[in-house]
N, C-alpha and C. Protein backbone atom coordinates (compact mmCIF):
# COMPACT_ATOMS: atom_id res chain seq x y z
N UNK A 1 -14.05 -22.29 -3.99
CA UNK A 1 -13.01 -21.98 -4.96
C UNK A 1 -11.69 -21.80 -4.23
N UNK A 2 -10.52 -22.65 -5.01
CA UNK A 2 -9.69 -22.22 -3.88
C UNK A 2 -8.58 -20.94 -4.04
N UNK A 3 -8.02 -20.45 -2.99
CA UNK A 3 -7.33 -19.16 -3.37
C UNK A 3 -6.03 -19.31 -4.29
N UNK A 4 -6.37 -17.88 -5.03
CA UNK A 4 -5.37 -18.12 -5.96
C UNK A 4 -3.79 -17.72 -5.36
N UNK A 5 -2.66 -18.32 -5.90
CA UNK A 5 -1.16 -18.57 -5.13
C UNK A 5 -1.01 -17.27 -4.93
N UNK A 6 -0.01 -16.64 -4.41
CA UNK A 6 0.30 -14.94 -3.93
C UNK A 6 1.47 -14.30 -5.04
N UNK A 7 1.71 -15.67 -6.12
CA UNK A 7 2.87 -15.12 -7.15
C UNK A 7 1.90 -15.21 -8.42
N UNK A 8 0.64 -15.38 -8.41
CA UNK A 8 -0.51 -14.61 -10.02
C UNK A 8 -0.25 -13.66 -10.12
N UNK A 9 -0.43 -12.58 -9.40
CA UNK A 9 -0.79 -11.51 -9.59
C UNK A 9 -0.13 -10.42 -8.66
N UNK A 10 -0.64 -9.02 -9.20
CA UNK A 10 -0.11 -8.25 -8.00
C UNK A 10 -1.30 -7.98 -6.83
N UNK A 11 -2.54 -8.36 -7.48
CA UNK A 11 -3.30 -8.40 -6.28
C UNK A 11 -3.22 -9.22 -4.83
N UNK A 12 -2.91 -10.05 -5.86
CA UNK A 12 -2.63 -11.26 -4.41
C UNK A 12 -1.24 -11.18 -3.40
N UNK A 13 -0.59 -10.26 -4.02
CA UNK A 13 0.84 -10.32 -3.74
C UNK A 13 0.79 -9.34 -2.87
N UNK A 14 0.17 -8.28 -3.23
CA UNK A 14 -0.05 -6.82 -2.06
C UNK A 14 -1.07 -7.41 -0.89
N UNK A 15 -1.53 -8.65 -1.00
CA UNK A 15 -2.39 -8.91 0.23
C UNK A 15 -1.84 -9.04 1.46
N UNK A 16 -0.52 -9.28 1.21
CA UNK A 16 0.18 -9.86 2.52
C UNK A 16 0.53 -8.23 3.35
N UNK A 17 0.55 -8.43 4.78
CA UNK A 17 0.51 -6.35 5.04
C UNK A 17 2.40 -6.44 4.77
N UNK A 18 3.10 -7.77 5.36
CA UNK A 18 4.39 -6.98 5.66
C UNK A 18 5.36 -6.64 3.82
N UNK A 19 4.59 -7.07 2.88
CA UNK A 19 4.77 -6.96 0.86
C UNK A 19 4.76 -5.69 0.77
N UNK A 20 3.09 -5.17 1.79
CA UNK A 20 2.74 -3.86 1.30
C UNK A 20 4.06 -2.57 2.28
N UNK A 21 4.51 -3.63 3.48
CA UNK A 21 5.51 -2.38 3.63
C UNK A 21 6.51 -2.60 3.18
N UNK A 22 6.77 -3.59 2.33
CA UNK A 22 8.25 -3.97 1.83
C UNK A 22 8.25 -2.50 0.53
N UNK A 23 6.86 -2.33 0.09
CA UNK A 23 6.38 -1.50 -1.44
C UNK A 23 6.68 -0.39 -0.51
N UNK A 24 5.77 -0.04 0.17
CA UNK A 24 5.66 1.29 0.91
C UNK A 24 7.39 2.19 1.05
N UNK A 25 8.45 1.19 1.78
CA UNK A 25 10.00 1.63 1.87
C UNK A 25 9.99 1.68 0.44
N UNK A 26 10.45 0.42 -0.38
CA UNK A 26 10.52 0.77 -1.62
C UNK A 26 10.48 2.13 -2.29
N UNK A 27 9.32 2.46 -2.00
CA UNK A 27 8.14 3.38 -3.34
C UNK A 27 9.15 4.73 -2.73
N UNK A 28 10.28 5.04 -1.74
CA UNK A 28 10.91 6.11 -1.22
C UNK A 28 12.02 6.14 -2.23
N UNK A 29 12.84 4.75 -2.81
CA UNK A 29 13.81 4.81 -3.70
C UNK A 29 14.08 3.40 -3.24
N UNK A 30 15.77 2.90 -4.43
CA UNK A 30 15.80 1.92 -4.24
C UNK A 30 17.14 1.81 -2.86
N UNK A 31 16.84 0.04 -2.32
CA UNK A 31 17.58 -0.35 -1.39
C UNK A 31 17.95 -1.46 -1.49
N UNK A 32 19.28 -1.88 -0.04
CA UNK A 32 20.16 -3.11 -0.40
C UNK A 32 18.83 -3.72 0.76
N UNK A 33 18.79 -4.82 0.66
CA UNK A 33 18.47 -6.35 1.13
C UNK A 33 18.39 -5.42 2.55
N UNK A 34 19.63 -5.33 3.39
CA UNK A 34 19.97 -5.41 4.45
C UNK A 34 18.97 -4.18 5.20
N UNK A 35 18.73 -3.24 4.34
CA UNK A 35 18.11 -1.70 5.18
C UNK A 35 16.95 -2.56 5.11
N UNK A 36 16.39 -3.09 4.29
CA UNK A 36 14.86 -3.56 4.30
C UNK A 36 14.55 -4.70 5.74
N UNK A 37 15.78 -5.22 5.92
CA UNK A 37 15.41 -6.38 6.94
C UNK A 37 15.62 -5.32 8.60
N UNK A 38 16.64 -4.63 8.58
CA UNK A 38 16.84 -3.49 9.37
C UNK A 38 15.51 -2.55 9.74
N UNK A 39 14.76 -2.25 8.70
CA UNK A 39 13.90 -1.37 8.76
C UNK A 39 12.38 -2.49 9.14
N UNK A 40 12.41 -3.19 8.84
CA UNK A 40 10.80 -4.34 8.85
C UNK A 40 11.40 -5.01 10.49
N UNK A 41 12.61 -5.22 10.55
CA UNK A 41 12.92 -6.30 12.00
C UNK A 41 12.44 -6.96 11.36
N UNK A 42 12.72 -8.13 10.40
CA UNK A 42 12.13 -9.11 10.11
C UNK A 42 13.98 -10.06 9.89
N UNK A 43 13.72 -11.38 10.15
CA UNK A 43 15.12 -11.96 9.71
C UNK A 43 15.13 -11.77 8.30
N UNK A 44 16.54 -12.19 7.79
CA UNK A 44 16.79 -11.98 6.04
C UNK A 44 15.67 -13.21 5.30
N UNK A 45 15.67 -14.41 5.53
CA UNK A 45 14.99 -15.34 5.02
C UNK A 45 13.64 -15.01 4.97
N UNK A 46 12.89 -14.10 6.17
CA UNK A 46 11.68 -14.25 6.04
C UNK A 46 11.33 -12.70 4.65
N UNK A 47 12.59 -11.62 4.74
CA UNK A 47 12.52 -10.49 3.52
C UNK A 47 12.69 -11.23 2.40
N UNK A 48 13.57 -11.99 2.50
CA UNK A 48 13.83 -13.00 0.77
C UNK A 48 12.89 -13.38 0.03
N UNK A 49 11.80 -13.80 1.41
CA UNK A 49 10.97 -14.99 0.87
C UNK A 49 9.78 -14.01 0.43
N UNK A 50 8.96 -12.70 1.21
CA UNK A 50 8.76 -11.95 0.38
C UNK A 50 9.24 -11.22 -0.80
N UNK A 51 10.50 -10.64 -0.84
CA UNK A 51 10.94 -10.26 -1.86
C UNK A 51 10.66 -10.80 -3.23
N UNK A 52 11.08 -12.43 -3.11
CA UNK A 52 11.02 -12.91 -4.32
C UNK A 52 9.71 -13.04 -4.76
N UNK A 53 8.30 -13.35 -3.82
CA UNK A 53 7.16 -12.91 -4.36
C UNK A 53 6.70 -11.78 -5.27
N UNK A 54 7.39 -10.87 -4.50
CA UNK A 54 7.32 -9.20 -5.26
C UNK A 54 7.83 -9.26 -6.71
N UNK A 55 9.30 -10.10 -6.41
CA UNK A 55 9.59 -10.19 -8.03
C UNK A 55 8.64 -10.87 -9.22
N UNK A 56 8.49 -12.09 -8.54
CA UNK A 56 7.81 -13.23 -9.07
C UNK A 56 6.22 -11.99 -10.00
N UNK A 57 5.62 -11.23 -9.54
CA UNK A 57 4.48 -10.56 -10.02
C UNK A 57 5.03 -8.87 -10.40
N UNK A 58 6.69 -9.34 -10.74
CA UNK A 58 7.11 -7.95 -11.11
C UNK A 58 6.77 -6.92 -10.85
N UNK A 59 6.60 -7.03 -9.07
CA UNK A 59 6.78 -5.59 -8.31
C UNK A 59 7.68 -4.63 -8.25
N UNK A 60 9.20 -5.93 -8.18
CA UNK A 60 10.23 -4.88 -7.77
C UNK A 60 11.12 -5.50 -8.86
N UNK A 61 12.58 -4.84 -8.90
CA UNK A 61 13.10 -5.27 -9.84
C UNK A 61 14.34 -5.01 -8.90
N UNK A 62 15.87 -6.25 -8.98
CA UNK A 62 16.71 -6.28 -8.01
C UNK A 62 17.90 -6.49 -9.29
N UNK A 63 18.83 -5.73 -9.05
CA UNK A 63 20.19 -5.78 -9.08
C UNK A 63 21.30 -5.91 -8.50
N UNK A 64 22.26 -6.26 -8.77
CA UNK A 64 23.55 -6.68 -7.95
C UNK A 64 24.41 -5.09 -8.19
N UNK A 65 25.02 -5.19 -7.03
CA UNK A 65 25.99 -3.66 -7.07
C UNK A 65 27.30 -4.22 -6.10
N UNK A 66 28.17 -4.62 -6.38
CA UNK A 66 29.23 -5.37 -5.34
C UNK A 66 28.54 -6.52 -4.89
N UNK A 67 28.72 -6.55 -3.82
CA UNK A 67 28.13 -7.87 -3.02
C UNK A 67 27.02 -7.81 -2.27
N UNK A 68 25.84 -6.89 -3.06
CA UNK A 68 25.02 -6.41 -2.44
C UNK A 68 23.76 -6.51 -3.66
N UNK A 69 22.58 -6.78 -2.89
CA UNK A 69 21.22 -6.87 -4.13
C UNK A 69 20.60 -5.70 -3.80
N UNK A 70 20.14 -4.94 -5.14
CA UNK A 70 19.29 -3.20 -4.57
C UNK A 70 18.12 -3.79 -5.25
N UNK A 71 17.09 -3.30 -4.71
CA UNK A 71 15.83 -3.46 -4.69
C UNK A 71 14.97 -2.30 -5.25
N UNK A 72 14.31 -2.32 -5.94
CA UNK A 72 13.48 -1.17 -6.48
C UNK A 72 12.05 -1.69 -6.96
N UNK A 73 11.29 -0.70 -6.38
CA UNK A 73 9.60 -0.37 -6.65
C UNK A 73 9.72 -0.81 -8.40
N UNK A 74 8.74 -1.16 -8.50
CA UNK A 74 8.10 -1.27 -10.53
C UNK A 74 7.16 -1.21 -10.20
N UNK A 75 6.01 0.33 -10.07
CA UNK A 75 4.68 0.55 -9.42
C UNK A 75 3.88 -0.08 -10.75
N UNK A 76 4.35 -0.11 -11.75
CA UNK A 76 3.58 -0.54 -13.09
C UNK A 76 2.33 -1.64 -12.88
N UNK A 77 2.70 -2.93 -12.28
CA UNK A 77 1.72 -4.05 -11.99
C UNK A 77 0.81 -3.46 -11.47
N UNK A 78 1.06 -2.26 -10.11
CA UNK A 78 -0.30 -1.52 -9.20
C UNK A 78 -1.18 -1.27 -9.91
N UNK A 79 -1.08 -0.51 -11.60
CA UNK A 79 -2.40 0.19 -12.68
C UNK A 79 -3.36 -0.71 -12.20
N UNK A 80 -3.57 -1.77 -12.40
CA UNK A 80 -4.72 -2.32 -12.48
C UNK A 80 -5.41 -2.74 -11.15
N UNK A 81 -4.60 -2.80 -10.41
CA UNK A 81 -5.31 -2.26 -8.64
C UNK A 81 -5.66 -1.03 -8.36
N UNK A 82 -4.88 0.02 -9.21
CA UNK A 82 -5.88 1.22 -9.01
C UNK A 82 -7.02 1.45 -9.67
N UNK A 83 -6.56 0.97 -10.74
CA UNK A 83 -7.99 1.22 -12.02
C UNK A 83 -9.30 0.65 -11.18
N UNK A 84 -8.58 -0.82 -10.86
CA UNK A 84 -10.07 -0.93 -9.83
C UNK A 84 -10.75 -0.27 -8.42
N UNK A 85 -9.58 -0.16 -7.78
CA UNK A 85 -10.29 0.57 -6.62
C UNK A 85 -10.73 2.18 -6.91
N UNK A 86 -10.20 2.48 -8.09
CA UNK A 86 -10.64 4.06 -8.58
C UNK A 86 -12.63 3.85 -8.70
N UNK A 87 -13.00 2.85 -9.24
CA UNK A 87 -14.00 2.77 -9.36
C UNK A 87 -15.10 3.00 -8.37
N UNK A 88 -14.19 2.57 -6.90
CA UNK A 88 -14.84 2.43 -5.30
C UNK A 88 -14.81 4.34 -4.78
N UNK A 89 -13.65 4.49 -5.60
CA UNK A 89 -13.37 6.56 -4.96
C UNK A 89 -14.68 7.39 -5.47
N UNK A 90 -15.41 7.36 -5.95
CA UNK A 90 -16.21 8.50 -6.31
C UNK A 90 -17.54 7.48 -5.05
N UNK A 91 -17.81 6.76 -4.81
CA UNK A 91 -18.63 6.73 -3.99
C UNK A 91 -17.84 7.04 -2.53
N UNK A 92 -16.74 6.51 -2.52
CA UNK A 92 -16.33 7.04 -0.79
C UNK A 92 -16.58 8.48 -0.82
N UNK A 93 -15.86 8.96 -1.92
CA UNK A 93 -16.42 10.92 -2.09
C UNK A 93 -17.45 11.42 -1.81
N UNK A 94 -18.33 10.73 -2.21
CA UNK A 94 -19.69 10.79 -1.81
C UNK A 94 -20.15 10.63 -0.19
N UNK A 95 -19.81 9.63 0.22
CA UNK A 95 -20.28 9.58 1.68
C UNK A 95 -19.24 10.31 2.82
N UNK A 96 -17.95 10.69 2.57
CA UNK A 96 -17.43 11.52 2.83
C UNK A 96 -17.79 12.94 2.51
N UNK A 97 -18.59 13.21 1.51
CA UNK A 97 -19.23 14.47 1.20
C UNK A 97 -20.05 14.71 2.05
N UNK A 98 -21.24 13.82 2.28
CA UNK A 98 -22.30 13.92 3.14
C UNK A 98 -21.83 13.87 4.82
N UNK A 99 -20.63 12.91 5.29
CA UNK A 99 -20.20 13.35 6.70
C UNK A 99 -19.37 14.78 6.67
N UNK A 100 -18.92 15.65 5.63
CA UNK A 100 -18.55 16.80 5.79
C UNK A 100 -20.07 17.71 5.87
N UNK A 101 -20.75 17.70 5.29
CA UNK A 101 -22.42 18.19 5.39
C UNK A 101 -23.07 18.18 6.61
N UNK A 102 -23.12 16.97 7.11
CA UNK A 102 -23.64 16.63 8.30
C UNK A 102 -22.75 17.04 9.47
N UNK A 103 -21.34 17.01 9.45
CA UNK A 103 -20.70 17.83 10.44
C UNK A 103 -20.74 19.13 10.42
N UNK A 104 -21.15 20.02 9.19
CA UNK A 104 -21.05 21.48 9.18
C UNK A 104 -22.27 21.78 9.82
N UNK A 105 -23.51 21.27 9.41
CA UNK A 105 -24.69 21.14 10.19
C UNK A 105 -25.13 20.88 11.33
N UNK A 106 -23.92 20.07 12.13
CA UNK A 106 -23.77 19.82 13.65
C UNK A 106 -23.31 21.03 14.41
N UNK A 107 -22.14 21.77 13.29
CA UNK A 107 -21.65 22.65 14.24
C UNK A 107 -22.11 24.25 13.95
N UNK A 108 -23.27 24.04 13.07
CA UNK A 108 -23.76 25.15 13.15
C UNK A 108 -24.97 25.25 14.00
N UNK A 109 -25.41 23.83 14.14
CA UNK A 109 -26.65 24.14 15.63
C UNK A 109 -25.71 24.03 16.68
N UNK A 110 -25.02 23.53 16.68
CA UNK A 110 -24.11 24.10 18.18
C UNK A 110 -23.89 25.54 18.25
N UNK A 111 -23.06 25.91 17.30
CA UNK A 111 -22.92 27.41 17.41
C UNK A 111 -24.21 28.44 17.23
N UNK A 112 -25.46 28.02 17.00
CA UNK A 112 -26.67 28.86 17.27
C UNK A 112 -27.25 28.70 18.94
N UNK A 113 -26.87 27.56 19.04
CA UNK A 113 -27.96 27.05 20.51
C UNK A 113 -26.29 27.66 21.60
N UNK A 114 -25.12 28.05 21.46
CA UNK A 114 -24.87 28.49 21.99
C UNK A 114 -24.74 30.06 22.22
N UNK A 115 -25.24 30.67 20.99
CA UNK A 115 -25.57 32.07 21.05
C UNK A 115 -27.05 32.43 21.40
N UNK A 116 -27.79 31.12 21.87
CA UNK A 116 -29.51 31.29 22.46
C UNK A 116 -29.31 31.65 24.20
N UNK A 117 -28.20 31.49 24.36
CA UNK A 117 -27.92 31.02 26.24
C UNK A 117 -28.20 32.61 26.72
């Protein structure tokens, strides 16, 4: 099957890591073009060319302010990436439950076998 383009969806669009830190600055407030290429070290063409992905699956939403484009988070598309990975959280809870169990249990035979000495 072949993969679906990176402007379907927002799933596909958050796949890329340097999207997810373009979201990550974002998700702090909005910004011009220039702090984002400043802050990633990435040239402007290669932020553009993500950017407009982000738009393209209405991540972010960009306005003009002088001679300058501001950039802003639209976490809205994410619902349905959380809705799904919410489904995966009650089992990580779970096995994270049991390595908090199993570590309290480690360090309580430590702390007996060191009060046996």
């Amino acid at each position: 099957m072949a993969r679906a383009a990176t402007t379907t969806d927002a799933f596909n669009a958050v796949a890329e890591p340097r999207r997810r830190q373009i979201l990550d600055l974002l998700a702090t407030g909005e910004r011009p073009v220039n702090d984002l290429v400043q802050l990633l070290g990435l040239a402007q063409p290669q932020v553009s060319k993500h950017l407009r992905v982000l738009r393209e699956v209405d991540l972010v939403h960009v306005r003009d302010e002088g001679r300058q484009r501001m950039y802003r988070l639209n976490a809205e598309p994410l619902k349905p990436l959380h809705d799904w990975l919410s489904k995966y959280e009650q089992s990580w809870n779970k096995r994270f439950d049991l390595m908090d169990s199993v570590l309290d249990e480690l360090k309580e035979t430590e702390h007996d076998n060191d009060h046996d000495d």
